[in-house]
Protein backbone atom coordinates (compact mmCIF):
# COMPACT_ATOMS: atom_id res chain seq x y z
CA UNK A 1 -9.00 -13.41 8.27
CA UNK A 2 -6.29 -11.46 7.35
CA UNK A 3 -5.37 -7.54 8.13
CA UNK A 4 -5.09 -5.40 4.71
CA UNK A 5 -1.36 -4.97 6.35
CA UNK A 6 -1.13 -8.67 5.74
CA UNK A 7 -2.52 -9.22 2.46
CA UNK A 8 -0.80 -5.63 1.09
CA UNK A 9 2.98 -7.05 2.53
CA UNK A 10 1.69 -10.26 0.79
CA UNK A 11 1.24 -8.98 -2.78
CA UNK A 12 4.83 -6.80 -2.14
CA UNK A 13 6.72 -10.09 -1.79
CA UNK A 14 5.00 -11.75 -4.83
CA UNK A 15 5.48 -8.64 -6.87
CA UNK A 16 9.54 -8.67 -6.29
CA UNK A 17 9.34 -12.67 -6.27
CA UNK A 18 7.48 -13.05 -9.90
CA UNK A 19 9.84 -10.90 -11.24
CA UNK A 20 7.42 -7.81 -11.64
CA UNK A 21 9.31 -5.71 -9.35
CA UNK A 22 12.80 -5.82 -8.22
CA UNK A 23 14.14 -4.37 -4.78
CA UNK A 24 12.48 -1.41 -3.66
CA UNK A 25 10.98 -0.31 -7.16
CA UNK A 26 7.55 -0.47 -7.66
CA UNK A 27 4.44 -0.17 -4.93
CA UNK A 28 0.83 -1.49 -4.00
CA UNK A 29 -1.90 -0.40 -1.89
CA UNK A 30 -5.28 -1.98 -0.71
CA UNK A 31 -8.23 0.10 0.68
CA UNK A 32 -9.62 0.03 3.90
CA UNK A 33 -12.11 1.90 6.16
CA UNK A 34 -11.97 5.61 5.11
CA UNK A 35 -8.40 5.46 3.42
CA UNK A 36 -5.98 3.00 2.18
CA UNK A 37 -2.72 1.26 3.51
CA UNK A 38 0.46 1.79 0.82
CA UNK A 39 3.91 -0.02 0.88
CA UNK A 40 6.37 2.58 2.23
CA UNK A 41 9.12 4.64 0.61
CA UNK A 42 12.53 3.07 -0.13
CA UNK A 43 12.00 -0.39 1.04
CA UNK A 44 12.86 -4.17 -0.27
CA UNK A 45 9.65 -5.95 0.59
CA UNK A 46 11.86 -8.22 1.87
CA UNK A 47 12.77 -6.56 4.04
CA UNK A 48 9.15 -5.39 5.39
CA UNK A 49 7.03 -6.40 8.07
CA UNK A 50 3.16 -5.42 8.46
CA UNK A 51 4.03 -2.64 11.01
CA UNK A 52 5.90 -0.56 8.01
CA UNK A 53 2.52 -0.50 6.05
CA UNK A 54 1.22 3.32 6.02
CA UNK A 55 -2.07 3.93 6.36
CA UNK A 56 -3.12 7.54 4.43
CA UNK A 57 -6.65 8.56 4.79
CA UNK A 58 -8.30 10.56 1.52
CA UNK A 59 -7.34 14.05 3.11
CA UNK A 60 -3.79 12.93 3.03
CA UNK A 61 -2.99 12.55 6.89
CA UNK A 62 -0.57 9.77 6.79
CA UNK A 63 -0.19 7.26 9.91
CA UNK A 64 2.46 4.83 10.54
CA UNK A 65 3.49 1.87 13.36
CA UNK A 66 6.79 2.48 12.91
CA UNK A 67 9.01 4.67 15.60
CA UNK A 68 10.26 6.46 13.59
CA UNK A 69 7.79 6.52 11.38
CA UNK A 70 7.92 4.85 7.59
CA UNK A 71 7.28 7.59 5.04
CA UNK A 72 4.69 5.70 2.48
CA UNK A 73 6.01 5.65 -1.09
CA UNK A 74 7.11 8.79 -3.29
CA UNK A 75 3.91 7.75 -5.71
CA UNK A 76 1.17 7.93 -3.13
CA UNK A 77 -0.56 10.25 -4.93
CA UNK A 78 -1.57 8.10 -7.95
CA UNK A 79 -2.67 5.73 -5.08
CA UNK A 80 -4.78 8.41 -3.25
CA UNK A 81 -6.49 9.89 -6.18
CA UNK A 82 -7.25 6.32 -7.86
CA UNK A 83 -8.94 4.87 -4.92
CA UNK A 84 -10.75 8.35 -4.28
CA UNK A 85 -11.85 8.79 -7.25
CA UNK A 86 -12.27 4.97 -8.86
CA UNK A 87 -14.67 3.67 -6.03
CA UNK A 88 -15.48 0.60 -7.11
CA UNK A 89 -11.41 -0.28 -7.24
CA UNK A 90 -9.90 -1.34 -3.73
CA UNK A 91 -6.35 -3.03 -4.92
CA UNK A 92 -3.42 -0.08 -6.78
CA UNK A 93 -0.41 -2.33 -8.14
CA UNK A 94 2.21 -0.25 -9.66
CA UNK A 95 5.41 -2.20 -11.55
CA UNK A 96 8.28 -1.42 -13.10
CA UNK A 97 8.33 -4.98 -14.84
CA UNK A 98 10.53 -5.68 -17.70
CA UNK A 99 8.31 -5.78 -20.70
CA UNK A 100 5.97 -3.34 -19.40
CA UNK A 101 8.46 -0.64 -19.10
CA UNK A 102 10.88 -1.26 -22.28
CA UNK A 103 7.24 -0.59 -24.11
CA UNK A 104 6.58 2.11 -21.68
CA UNK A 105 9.83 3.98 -23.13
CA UNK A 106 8.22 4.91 -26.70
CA UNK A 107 5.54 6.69 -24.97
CA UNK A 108 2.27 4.72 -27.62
CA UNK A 109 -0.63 2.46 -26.58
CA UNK A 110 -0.45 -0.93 -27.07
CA UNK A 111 -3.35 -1.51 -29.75
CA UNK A 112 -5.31 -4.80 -29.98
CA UNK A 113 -2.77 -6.73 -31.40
CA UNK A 114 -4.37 -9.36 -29.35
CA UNK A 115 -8.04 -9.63 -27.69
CA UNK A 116 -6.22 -10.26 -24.63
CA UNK A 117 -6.24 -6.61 -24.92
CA UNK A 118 -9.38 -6.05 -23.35
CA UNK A 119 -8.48 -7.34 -19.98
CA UNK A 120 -7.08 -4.15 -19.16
CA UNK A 121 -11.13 -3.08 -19.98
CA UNK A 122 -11.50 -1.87 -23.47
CA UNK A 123 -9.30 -1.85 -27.34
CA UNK A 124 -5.84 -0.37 -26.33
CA UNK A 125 -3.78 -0.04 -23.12
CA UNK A 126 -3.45 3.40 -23.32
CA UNK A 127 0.28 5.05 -22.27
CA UNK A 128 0.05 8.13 -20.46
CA UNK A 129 2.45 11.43 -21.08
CA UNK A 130 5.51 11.34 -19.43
CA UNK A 131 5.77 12.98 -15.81
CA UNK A 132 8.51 13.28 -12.96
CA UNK A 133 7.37 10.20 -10.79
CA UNK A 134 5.77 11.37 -7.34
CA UNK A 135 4.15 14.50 -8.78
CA UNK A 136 0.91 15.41 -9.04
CA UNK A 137 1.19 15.62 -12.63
CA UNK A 138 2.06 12.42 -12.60
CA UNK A 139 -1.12 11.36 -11.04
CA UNK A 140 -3.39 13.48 -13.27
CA UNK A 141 -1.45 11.65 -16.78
CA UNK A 142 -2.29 8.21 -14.61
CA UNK A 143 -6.31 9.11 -13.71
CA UNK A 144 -6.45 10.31 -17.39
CA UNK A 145 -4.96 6.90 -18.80
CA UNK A 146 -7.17 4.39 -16.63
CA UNK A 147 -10.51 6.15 -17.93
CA UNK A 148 -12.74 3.32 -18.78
CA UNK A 149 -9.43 1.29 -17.85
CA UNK A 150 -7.81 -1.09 -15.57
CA UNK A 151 -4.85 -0.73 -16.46
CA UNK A 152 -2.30 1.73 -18.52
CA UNK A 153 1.54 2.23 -19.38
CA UNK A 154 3.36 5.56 -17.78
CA UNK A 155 5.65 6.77 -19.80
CA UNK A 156 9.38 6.03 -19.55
CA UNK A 157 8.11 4.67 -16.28
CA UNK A 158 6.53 0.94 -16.08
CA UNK A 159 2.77 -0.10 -15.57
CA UNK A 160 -0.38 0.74 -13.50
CA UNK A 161 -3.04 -1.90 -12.83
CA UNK A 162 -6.12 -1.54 -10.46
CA UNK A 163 -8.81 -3.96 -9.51
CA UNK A 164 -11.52 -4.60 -6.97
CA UNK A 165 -9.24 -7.14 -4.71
CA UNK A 166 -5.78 -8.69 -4.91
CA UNK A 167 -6.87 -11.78 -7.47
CA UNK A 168 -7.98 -9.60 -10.22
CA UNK A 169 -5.31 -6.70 -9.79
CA UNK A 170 -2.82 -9.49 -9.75
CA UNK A 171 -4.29 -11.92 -12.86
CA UNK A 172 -4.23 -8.44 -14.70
CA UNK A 173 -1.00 -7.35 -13.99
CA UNK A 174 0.45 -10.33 -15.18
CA UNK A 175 -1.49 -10.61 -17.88
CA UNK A 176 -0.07 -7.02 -19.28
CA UNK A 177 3.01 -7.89 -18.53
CA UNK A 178 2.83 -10.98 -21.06
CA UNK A 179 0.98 -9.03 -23.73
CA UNK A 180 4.03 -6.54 -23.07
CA UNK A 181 5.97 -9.23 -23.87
CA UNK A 182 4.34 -11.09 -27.04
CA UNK A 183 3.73 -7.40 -28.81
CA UNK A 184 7.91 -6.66 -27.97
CA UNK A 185 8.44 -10.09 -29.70
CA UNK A 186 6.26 -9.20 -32.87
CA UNK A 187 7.50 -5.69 -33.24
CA UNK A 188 10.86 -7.22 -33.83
CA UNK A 189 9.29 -9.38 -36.89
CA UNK A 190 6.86 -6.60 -38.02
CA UNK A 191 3.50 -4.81 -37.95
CA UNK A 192 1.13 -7.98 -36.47
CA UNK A 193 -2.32 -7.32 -37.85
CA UNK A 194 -4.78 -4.84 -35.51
CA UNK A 195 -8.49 -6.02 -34.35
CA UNK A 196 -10.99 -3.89 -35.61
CA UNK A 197 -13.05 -1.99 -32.96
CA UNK A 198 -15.95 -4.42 -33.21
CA UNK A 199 -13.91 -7.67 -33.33
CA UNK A 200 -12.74 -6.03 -29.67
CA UNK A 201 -16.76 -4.98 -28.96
CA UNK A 202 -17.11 -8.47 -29.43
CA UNK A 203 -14.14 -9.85 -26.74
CA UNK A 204 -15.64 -7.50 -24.62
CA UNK A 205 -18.93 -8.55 -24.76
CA UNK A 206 -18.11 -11.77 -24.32
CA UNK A 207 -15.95 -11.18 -21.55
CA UNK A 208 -18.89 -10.31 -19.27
CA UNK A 209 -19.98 -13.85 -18.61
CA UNK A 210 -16.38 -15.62 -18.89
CA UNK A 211 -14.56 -16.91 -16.19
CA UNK A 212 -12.08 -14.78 -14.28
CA UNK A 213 -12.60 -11.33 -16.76
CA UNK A 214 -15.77 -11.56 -16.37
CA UNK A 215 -15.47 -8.44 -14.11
CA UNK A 216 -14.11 -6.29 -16.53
């Protein structure tokens, strides 16, 4: 079985390999025990091995292989106060993607152009105020935006997505990133047409019992 150091370096590479993230930008984190293990600070997963994982408990106290040690990543905080406060969530994938971001720079949600929509767990992914990245304001926007939500837009920033392992944090990531996408591509036509709030009940509901989203 593997270590969360494994799987966590794992998701890093396929991040920067999909085209989510590019060299050091961006970050991840997987719970485990009383605390969590993040990708560290200023670092091409690349370039990683398992020992530069840091493991942060929920007090803060930060631990790391590495002599010297790896500082974890300038947005740990977001990652702390997710998986503190969001139990039933055990995966934190942050991206500055393309699409994600260029939508992230006019500070709106995305509304349910699409009922694809709902994969991020309800009728909008909602964009949070902007904040200096690594702050704890930052954080607070982020908690605020994934209310009822798996996923939400930062503000001149790029993308949050949570989930309760790897598989679903990663099928929803990419999935925002391609709704990021096909709403840039309509914008440039025109207004596309907006589900109603009970068209997107209804995606929801169904949602429950259909394959992969079921756990939304």
């Amino acid at each position: 079985m593997k270590t969360s150091q494994q799987q966590l370096l794992e998701l890093a590479l396929h991040l920067q390999t999909s085209g989510l993230n590019e060299g050091s930008s961006g970050n991840c984190s997987i719970r485990d025990r009383d605390g969590f293990y993040i990708t560290p600070s200023g670092l091409n997963p690349e370039a990683m091995s398992i020992d530069d994982m840091v493991f942060m408990d929920f007090k803060g106290t930060m631990q790391s292989a590495q002599k010297p040690k790896r500082e974890p990543s300038s947005e740990w905080r977001f990652h702390h106060d997710i998986l503190k406060s969001r139990k039933d969530m055990n995966v934190v994938i942050h991206t500055h993607s393309t699409f994600a971001t260029t939508l992230s720079l006019f500070r709106k949600d995305i509304p349910a152009f699409h009922y694809m929509i709902a994969v991020a767990g309800g009728n909008s992914i909602r964009c949070s105020p902007y904040q200096l990245f690594g702050t704890q304001a930052l954080s607070d926007a982020a908690l605020k935006a994934l209310i009822e939500r798996k996923a939400c837009l930062l503000a001149n920033h790029g993308m949050i997505v949570i989930g309760r392992d790897i598989e679903e944090a990663l099928n929803i990531t990419h999935e925002v990133e391609r709704l990021c996408e096909q709403y840039s591509y309509a914008l440039q036509i025109g207004s596309p047409v907006i589900l109603s709030d009970k068209e997107m009940n209804e995606v929801i509901e169904r949602f429950k019992s259909y394959g992969n989203w079921d756990k939304q």
